[in-house]
N, C-alpha and C. Protein backbone atom coordinates (compact mmCIF):
# COMPACT_ATOMS: atom_id res chain seq x y z
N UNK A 1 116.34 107.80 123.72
CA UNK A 1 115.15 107.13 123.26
C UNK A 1 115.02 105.80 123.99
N UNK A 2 113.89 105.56 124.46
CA UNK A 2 113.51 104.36 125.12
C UNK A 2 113.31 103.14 124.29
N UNK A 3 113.81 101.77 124.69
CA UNK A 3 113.71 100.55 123.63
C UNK A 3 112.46 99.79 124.47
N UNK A 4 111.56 98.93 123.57
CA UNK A 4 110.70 98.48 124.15
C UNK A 4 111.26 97.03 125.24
N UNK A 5 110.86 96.91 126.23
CA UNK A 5 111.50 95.63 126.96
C UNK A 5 110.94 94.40 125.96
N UNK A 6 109.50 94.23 125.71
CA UNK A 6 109.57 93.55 125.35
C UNK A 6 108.27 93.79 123.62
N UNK A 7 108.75 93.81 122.61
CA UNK A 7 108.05 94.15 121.25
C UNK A 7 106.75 92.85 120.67
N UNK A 8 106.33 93.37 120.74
CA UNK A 8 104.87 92.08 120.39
C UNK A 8 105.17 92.05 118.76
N UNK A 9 105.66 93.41 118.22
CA UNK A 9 105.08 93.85 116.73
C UNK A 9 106.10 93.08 115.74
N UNK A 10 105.44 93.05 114.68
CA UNK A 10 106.27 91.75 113.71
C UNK A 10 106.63 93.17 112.41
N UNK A 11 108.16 92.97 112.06
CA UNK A 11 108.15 94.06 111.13
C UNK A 11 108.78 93.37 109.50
N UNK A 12 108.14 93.53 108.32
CA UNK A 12 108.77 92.87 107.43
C UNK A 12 109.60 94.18 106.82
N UNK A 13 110.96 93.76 106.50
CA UNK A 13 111.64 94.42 106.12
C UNK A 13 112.40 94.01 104.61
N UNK A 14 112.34 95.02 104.00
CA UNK A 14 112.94 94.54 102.41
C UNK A 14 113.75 95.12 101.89
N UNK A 15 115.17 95.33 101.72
CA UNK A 15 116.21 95.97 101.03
C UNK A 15 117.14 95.28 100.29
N UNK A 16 117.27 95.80 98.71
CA UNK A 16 118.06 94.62 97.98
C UNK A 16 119.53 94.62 98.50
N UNK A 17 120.12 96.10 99.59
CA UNK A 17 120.95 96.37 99.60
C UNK A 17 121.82 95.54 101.08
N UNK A 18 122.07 94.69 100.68
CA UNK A 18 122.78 93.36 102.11
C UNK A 18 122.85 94.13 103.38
N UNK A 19 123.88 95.16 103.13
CA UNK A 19 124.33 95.97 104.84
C UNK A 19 123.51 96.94 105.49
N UNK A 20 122.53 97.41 104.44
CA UNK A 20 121.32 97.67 105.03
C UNK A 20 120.41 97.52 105.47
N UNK A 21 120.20 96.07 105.21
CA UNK A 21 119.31 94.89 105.41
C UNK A 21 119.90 94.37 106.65
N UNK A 22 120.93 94.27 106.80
CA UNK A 22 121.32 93.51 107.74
C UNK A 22 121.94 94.24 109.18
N UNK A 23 121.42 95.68 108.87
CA UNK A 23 121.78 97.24 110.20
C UNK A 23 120.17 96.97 110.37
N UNK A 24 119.49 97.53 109.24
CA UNK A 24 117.85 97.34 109.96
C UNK A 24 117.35 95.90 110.92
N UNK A 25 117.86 94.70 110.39
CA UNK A 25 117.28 93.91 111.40
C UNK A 25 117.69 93.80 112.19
N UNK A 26 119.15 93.50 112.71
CA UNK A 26 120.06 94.06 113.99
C UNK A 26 119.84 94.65 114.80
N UNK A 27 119.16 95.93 113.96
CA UNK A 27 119.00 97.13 115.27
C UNK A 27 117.29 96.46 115.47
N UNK A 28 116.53 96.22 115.01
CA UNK A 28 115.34 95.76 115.10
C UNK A 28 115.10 94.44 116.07
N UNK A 29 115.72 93.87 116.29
CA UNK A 29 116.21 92.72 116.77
C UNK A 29 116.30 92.84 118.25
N UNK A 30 117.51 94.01 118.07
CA UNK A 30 118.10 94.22 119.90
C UNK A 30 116.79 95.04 120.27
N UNK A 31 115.90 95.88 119.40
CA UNK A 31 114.57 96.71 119.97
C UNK A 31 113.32 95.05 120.16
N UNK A 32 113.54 94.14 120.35
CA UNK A 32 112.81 93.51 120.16
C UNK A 32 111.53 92.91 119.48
N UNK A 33 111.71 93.66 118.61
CA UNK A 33 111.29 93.46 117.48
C UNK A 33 111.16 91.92 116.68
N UNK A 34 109.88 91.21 116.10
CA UNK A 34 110.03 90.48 115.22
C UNK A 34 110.12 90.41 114.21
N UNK A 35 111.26 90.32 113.23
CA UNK A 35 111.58 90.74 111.86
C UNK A 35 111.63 89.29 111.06
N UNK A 36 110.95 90.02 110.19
CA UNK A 36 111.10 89.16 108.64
C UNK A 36 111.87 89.74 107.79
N UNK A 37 112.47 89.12 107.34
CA UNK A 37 113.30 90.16 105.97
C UNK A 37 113.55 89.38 104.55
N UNK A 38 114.33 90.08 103.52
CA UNK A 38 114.14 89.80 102.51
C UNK A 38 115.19 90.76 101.92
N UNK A 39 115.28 90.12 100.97
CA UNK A 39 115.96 91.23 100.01
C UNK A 39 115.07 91.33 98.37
N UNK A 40 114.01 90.63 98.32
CA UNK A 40 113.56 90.29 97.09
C UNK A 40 112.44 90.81 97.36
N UNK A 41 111.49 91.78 96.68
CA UNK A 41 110.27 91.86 96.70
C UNK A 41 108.98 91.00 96.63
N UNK A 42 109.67 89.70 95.44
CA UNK A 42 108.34 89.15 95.17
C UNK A 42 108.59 88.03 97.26
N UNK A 43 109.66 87.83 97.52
CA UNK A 43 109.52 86.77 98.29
C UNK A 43 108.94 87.37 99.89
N UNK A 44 109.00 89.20 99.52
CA UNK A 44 107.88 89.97 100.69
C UNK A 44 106.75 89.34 100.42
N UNK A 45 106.20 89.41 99.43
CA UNK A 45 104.99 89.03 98.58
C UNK A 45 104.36 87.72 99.56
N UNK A 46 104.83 86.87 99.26
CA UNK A 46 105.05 85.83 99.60
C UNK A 46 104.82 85.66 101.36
N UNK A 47 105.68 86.29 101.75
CA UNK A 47 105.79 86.15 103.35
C UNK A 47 104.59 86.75 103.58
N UNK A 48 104.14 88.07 103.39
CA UNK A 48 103.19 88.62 103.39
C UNK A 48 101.71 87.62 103.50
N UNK A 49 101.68 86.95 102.04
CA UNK A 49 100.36 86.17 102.08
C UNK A 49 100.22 85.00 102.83
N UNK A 50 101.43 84.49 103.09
CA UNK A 50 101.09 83.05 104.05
C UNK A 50 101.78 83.11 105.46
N UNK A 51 102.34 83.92 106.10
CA UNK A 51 102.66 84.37 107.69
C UNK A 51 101.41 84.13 107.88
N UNK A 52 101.00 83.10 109.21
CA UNK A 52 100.04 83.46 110.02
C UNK A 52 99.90 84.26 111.21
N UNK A 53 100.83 85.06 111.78
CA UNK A 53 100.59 85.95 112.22
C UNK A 53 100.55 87.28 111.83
N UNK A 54 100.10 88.32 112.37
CA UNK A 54 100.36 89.70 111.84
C UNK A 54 101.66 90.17 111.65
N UNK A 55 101.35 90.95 110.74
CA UNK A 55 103.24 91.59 110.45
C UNK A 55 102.70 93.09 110.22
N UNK A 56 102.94 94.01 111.13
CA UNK A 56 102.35 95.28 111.62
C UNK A 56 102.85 95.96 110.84
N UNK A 57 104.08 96.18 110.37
CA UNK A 57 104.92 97.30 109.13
C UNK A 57 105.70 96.80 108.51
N UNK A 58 105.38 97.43 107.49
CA UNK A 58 106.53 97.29 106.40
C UNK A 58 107.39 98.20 106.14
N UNK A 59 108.71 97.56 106.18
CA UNK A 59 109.48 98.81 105.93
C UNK A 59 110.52 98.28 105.08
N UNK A 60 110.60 99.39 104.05
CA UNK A 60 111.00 98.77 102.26
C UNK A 60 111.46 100.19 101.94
N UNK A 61 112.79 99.58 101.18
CA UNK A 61 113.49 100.40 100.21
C UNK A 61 112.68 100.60 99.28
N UNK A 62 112.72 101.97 98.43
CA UNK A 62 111.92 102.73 97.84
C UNK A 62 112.52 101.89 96.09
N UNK A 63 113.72 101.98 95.72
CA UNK A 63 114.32 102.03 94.48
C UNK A 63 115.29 100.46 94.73
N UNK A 64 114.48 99.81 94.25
CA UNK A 64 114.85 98.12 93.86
C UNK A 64 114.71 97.50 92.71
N UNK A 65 115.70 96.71 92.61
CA UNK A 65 115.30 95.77 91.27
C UNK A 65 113.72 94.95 90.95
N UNK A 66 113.58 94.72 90.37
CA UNK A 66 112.32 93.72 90.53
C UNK A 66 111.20 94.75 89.95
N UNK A 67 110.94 95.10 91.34
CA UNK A 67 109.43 96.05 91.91
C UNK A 67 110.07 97.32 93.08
N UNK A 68 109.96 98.35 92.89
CA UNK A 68 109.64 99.31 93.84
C UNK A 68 109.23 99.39 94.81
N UNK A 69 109.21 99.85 95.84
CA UNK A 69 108.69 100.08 97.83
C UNK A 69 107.79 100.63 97.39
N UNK A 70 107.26 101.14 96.40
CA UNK A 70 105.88 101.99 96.83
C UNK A 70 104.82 100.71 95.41
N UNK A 71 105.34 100.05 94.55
CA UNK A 71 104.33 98.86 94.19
C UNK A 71 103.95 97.50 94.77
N UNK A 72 105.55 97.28 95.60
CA UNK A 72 105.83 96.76 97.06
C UNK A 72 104.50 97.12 97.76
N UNK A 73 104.44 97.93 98.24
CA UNK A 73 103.56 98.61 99.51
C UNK A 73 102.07 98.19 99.23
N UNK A 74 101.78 98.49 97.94
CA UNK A 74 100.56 97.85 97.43
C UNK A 74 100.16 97.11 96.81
N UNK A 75 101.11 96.18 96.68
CA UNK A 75 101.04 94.81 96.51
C UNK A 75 100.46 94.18 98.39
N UNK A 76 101.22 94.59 99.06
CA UNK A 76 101.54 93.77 100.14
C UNK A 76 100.37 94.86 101.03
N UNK A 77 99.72 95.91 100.72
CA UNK A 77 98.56 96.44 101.60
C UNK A 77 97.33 95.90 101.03
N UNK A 78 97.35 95.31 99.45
CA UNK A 78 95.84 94.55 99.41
C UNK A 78 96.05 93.52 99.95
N UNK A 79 96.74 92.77 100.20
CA UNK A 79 97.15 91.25 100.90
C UNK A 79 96.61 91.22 102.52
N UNK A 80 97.00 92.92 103.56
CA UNK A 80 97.15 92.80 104.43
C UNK A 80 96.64 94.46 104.48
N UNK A 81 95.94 94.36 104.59
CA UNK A 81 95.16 95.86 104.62
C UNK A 81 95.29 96.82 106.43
N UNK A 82 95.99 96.28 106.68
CA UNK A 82 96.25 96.78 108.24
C UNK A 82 97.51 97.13 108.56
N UNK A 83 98.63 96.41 107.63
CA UNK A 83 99.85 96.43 107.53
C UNK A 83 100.09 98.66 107.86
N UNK A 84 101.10 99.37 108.60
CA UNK A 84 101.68 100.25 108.16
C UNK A 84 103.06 99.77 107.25
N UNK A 85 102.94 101.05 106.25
CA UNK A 85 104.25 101.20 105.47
C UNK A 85 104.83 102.74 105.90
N UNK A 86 106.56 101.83 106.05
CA UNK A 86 107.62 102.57 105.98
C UNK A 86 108.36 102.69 105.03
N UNK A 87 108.50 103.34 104.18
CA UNK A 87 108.98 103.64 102.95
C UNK A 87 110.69 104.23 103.47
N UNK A 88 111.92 103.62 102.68
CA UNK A 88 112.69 104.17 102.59
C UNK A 88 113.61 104.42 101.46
N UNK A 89 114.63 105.53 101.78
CA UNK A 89 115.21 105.66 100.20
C UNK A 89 116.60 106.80 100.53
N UNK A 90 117.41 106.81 100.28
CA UNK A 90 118.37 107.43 99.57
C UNK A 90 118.03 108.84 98.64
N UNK A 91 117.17 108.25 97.93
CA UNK A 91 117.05 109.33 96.74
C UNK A 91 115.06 109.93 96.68
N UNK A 92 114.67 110.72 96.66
CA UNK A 92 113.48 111.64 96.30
C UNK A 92 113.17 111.00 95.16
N UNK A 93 111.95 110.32 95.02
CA UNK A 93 111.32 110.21 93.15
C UNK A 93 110.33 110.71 93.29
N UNK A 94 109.39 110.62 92.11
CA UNK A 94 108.36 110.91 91.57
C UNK A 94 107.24 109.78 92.18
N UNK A 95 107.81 108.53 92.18
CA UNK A 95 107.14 107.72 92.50
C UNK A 95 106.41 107.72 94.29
N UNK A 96 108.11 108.37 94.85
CA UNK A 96 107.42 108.73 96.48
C UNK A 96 106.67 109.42 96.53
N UNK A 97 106.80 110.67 96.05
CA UNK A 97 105.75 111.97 95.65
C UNK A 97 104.37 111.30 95.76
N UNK A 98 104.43 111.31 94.62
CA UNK A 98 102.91 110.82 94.18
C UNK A 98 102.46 109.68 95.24
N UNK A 99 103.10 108.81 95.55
CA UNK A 99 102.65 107.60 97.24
C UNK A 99 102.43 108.74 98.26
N UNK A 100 103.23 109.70 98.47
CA UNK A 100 102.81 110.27 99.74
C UNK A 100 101.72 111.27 99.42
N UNK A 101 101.55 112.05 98.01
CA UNK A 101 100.45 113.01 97.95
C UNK A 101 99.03 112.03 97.99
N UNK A 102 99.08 110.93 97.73
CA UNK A 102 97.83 109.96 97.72
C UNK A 102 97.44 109.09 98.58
N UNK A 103 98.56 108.86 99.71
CA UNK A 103 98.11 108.48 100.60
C UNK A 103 98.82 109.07 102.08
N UNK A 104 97.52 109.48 102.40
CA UNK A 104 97.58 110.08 103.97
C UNK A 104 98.57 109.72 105.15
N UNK A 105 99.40 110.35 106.02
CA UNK A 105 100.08 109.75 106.97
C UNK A 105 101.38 108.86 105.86
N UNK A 106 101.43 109.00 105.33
CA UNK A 106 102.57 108.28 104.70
C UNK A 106 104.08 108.36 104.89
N UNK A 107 104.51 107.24 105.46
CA UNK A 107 105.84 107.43 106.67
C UNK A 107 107.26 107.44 105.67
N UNK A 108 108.25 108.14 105.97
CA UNK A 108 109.46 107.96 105.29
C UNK A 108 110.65 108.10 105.81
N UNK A 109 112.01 107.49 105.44
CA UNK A 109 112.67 107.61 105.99
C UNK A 109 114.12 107.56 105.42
N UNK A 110 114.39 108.99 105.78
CA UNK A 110 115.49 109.08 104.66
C UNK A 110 116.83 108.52 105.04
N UNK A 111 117.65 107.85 104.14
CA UNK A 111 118.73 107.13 103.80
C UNK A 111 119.98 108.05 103.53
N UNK A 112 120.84 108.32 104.34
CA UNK A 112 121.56 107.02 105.27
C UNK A 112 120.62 107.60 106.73
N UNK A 113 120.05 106.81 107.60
CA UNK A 113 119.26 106.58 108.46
C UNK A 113 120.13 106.28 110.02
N UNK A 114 120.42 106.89 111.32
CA UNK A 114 120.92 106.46 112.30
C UNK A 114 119.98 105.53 113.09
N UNK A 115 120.57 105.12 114.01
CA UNK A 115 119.90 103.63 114.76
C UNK A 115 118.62 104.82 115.30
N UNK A 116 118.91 105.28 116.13
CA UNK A 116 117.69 106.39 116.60
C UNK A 116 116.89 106.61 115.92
N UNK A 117 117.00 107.08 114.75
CA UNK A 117 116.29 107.48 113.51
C UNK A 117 115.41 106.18 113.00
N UNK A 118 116.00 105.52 113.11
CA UNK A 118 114.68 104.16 112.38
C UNK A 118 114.70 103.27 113.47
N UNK A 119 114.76 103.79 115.10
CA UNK A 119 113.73 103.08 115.69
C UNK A 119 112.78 103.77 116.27
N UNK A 120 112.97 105.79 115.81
CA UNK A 120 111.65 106.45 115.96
C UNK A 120 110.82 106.41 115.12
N UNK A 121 111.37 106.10 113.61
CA UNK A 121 110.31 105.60 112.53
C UNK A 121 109.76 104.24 112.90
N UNK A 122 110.05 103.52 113.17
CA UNK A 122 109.22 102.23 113.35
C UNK A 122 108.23 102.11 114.63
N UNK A 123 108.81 102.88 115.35
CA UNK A 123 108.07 102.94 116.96
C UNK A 123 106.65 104.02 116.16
N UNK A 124 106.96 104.74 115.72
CA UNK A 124 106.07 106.19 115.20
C UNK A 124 104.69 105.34 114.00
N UNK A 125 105.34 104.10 112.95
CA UNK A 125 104.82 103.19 112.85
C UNK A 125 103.79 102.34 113.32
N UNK A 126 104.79 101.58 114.48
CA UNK A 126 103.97 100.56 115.04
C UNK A 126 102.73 101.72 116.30
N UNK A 127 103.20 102.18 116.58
CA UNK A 127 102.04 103.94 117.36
C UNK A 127 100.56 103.87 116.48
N UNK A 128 101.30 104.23 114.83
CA UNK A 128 100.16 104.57 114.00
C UNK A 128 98.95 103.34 113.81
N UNK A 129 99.93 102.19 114.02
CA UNK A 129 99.05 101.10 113.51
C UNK A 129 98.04 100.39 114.76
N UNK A 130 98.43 100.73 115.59
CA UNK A 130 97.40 100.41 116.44
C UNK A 130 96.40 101.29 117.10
N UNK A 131 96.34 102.34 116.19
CA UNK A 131 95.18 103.45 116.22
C UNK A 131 94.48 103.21 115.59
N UNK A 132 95.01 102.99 114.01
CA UNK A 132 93.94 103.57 112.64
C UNK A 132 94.61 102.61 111.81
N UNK A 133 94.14 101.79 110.95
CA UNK A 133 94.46 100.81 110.10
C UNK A 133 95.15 101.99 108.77
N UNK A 134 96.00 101.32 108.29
CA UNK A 134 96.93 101.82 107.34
C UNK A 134 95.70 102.82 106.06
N UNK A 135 96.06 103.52 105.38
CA UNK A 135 94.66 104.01 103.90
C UNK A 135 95.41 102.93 102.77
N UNK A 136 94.64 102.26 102.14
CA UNK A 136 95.27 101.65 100.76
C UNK A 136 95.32 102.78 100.05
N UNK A 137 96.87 102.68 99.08
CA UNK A 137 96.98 103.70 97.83
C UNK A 137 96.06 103.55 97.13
N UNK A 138 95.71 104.72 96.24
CA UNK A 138 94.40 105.23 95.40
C UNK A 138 94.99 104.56 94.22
């Protein structure tokens, strides 16, 4: 798989889980990538509404304390209605279900994840988002 020389795209990333948080931006990092991260939902929130530049995807653990990746997602797609979401998770819910039967193109990425693997999800991402602006959940 090819790494970009040089990544324009800004990616916010959110996992309460430290070593996962800290493999995704790493590997995001050396892809050149501009990452924001977090481990807290509301402080995505946050980054989300006052970053003045674009932040092209989101890519968020599904099953967190706080708030969820998929109330996450729409919290942070009315804020930024252009944003793609990358949804990730470990485990299948009800809650993904229902995010992906309602909204179209809806990206995922299952946990435990290799470096390859989530920098074809994010590349497959940042692809989508500069076609067709993200659908807000119903």
């Amino acid at each position: 798989m090819s790494v970009p020389l040089k990544a324009a795209e800004t990616i916010l990333v959110v996992d309460d889980d430290q070593e996962v948080l800290s493999l995704a931006v790493d590997v995001l990092q050396m892809a050149r990538y501009v990452v924001l991260s977090t481990d807290d939902p509301r402080h995505a929130i946050r980054l989300a509404r006052t970053n003045p530049e674009p932040i092209h995807v989101l890519l968020s653990d599904v099953v967190m304390p706080i708030m969820n990746g998929v109330e996450l997602a729409a919290e942070i797609t009315a804020v930024r209605p252009d944003i793609r979401v990358l949804l990730m998770s470990a485990y299948r819910t009800q809650a993904i279900d229902d995010y992906r039967t309602k909204t179209p193109g809806a990206l995922f990425l299952d946990k435990p994840f290799t470096v390859a693997g989530l920098l074809q999800a994010v590349q497959s991402a940042v692809r989508h988002s500069k076609q067709t602006s993200w659908p807000k959940p119903k």
